[in-house]
Protein backbone atom coordinates (compact mmCIF):
# COMPACT_ATOMS: atom_id res chain seq x y z
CA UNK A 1 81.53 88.18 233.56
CA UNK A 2 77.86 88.53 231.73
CA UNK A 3 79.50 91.40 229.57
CA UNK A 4 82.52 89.90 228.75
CA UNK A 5 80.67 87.31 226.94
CA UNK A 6 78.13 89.61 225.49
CA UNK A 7 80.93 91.54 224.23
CA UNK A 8 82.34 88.23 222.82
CA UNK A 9 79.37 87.74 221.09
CA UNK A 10 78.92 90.83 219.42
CA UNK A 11 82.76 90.50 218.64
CA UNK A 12 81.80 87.38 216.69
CA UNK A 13 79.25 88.45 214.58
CA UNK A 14 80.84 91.74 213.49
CA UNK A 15 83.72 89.27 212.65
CA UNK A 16 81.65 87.14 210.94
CA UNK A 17 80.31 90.03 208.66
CA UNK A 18 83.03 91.72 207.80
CA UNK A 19 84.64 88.24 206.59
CA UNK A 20 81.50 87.88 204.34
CA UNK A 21 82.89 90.72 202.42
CA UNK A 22 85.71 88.09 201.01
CA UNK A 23 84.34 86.24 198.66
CA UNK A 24 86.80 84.15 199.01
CA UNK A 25 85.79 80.70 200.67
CA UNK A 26 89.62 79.45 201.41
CA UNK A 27 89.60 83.09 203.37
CA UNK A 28 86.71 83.07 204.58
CA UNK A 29 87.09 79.93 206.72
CA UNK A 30 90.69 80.64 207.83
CA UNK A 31 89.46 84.07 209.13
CA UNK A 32 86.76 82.59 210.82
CA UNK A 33 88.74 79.79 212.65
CA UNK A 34 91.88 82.05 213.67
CA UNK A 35 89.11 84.23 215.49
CA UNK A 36 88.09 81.48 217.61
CA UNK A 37 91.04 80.19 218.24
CA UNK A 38 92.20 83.75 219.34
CA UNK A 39 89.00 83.59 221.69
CA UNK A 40 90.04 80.51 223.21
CA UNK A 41 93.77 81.16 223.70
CA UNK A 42 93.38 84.83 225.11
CA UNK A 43 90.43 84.11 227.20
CA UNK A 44 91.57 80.86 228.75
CA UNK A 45 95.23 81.75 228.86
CA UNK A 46 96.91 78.84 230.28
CA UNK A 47 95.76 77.07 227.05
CA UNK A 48 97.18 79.79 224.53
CA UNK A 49 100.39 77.55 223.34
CA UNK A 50 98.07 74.19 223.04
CA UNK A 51 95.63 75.71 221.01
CA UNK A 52 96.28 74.10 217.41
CA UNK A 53 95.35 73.61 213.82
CA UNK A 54 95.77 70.60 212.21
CA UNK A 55 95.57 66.39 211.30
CA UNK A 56 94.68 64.09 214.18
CA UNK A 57 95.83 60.38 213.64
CA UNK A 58 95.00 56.74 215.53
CA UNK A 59 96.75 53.79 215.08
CA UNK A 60 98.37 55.14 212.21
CA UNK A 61 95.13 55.88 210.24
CA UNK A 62 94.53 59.78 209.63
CA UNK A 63 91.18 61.41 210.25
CA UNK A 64 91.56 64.52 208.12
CA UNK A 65 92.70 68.28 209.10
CA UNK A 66 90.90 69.62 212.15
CA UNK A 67 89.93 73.31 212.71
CA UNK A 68 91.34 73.48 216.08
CA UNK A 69 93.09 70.71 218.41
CA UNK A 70 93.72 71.25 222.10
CA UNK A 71 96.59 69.70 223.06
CA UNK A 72 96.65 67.85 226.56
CA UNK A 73 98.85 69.40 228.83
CA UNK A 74 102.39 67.76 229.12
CA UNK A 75 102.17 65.95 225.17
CA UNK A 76 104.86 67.03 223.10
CA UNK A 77 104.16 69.74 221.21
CA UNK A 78 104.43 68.00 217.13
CA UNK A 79 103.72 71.67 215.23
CA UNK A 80 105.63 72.53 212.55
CA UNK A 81 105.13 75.29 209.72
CA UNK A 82 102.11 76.00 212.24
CA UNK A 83 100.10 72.22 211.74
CA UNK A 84 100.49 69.59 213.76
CA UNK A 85 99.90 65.95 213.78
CA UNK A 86 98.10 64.79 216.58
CA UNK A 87 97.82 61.72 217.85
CA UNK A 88 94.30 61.13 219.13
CA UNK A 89 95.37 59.83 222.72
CA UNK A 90 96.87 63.35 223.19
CA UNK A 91 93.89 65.28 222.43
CA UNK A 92 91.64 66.98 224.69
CA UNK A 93 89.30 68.16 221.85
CA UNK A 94 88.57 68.80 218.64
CA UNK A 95 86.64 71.47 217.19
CA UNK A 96 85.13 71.60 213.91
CA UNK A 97 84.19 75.07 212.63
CA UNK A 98 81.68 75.74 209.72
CA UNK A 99 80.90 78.58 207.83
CA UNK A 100 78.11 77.40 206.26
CA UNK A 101 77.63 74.22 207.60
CA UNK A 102 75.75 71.25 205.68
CA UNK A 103 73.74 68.88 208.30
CA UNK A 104 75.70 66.00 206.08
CA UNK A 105 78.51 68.01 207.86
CA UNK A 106 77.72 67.57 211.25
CA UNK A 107 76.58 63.37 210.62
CA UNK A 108 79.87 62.99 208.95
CA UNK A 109 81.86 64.78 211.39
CA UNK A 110 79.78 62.65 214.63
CA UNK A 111 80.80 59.56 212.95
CA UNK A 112 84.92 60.44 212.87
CA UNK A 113 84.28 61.70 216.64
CA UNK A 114 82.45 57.90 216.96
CA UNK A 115 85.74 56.69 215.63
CA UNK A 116 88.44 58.96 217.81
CA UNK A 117 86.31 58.39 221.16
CA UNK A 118 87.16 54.65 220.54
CA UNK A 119 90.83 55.39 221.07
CA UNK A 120 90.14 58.49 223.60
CA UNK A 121 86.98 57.84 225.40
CA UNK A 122 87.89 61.34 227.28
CA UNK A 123 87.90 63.32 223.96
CA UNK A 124 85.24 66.37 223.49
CA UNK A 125 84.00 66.84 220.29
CA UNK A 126 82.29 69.85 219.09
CA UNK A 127 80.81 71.42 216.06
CA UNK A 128 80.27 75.52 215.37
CA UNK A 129 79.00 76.77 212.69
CA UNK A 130 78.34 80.74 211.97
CA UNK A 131 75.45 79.84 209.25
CA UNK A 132 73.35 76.89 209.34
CA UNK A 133 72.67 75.14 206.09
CA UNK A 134 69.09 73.52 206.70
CA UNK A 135 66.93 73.84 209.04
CA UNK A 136 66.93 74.20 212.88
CA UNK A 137 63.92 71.44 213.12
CA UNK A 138 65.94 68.67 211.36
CA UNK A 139 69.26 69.06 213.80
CA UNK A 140 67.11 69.47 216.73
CA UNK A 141 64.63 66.49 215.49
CA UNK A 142 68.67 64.43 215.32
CA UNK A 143 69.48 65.30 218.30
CA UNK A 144 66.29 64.15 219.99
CA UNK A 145 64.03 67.02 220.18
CA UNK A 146 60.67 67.58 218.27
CA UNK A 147 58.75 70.97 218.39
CA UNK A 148 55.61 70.82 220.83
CA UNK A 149 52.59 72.91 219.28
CA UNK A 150 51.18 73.66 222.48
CA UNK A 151 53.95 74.82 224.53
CA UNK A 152 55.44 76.50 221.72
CA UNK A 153 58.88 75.00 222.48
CA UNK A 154 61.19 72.34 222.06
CA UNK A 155 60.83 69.14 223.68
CA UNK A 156 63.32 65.65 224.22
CA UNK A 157 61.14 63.37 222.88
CA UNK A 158 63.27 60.85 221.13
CA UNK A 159 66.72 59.17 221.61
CA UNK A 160 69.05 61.57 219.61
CA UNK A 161 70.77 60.42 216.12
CA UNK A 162 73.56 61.98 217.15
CA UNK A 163 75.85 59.50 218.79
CA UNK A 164 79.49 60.87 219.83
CA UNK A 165 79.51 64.78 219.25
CA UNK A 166 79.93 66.23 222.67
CA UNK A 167 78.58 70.01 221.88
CA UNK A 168 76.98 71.76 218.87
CA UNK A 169 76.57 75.49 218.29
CA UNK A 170 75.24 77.92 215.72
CA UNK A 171 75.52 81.15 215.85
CA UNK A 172 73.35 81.68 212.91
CA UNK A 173 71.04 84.62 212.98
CA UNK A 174 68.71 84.00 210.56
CA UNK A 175 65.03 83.33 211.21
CA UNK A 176 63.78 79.54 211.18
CA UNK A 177 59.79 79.00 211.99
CA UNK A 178 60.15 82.62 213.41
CA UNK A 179 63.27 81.98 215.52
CA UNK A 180 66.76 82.65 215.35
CA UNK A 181 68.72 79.21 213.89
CA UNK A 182 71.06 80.29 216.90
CA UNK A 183 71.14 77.37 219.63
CA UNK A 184 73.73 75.26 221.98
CA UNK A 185 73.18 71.83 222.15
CA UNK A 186 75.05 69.69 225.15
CA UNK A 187 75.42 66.15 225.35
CA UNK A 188 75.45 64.79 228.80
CA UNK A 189 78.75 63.07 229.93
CA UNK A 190 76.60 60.32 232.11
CA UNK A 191 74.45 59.53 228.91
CA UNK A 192 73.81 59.85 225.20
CA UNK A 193 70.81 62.44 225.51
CA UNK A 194 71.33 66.53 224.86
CA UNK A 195 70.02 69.06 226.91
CA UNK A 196 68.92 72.71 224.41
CA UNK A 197 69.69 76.19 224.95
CA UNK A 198 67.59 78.19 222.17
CA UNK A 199 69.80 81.53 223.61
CA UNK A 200 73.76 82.70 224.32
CA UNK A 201 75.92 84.51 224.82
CA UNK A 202 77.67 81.63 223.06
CA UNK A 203 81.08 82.56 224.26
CA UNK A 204 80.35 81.59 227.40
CA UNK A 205 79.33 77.86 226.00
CA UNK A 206 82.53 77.44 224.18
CA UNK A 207 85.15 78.41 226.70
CA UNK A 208 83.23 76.28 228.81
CA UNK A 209 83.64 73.42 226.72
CA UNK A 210 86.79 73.75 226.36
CA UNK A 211 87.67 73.81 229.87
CA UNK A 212 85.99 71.10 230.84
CA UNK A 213 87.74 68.92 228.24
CA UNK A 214 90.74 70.31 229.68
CA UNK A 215 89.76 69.30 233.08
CA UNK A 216 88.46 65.50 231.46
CA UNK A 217 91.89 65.57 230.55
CA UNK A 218 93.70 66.00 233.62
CA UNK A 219 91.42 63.33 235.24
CA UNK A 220 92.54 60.34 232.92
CA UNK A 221 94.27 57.77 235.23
């Protein structure tokens, strides 16, 4: 399986570049988020037709267009014109997906998953991002983690910032304090604290994510 997901990888940032050539920002993210989605759908197949774009609602207030929606198994199926409107409680996740992603981006988008998780405690959240606008420190330092001198490494240290997103990943390649801004981030289902991966192949991480909301899904009583 290793090389299926280092394939996946490499798939993503050749993607990634040749989108860049666009400069077209309306484009740019469209392309980027129809590749994922592809990922997801063709690689976790029994998922393909509840793999969606579009608004998520609770009690009748609207939370804003997602980047991709997975659908729990057995809700109706509300698409039309390819978008669909959601309602929260039939949700397995939500994705948000970043170009160039802000950190304001990823505070802003933890406080609507605060907000949907209080209708759907079973919801994953996640945030991806190909480029990382700021620095690796400050969403590490937010999600509890500060950089030990000594070991040369990061370290939990602090109770994270970060309250409701399940998953973060950036696939950035640029260098940050002489490392790649690339990293996975996990929150633990049992508590609030995230465990780090500095590394891929960040295919792997995704699908897995996904799955398991699937499977949180299928659990609910």
């Amino acid at each position: 399986m290793q090389h299926l997901y280092n394939y996946l990888d490499e798939l993503l940032v050749v993607q990634s570049k040749a989108a860049d050539r666009h400069n077209h920002k309306g484009v740019l993210g469209a392309v980027r988020e129809e590749f994922i989605k592809t990922i997801i759908s063709e690689r976790l197949d029994w998922l393909k037709e509840r793999v969606q774009t579009g608004e998520i609602v609770s009690d009748n207030k609207y939370y804003g267009q997602q980047d991709i929606l997975i659908r729990k198994e057995g809700a109706v199926n509300t698409a039309l014109g390819g978008q669909s409107l959601l309602d929260v409680k039939d949700a397995a996740a939500i994705i948000e997906i970043k170009t160039n992603a802000k950190l304001t981006e990823i505070t802003k988008f933890d406080k609507v998953a605060q907000k949907l998780k209080d209708a759907n405690p079973n919801l994953v959240t996640g945030f991806l991002c190909y480029k990382l606008n700021g620095t690796k420190k400050t969403v590490l330092k937010r999600a509890g983690y500060s950089y030990d001198k000594e070991l040369e490494t990061y370290e939990p240290s602090t109770e994270p910032e970060y309250e409701a997103i399940d998953f973060i990943i950036s696939l950035d390649e640029e260098f940050d304090r002489g490392e790649e801004k690339s990293f996975y981030l996990q929150r633990d289902q049992s508590s609030k604290f995230y465990s780090f991966t500095p590394s891929g192949p960040f295919s792997e991480y995704l699908l897995l994510e996904v799955k398991r909301a699937d499977q949180n899904a299928k659990e609910e009583p």
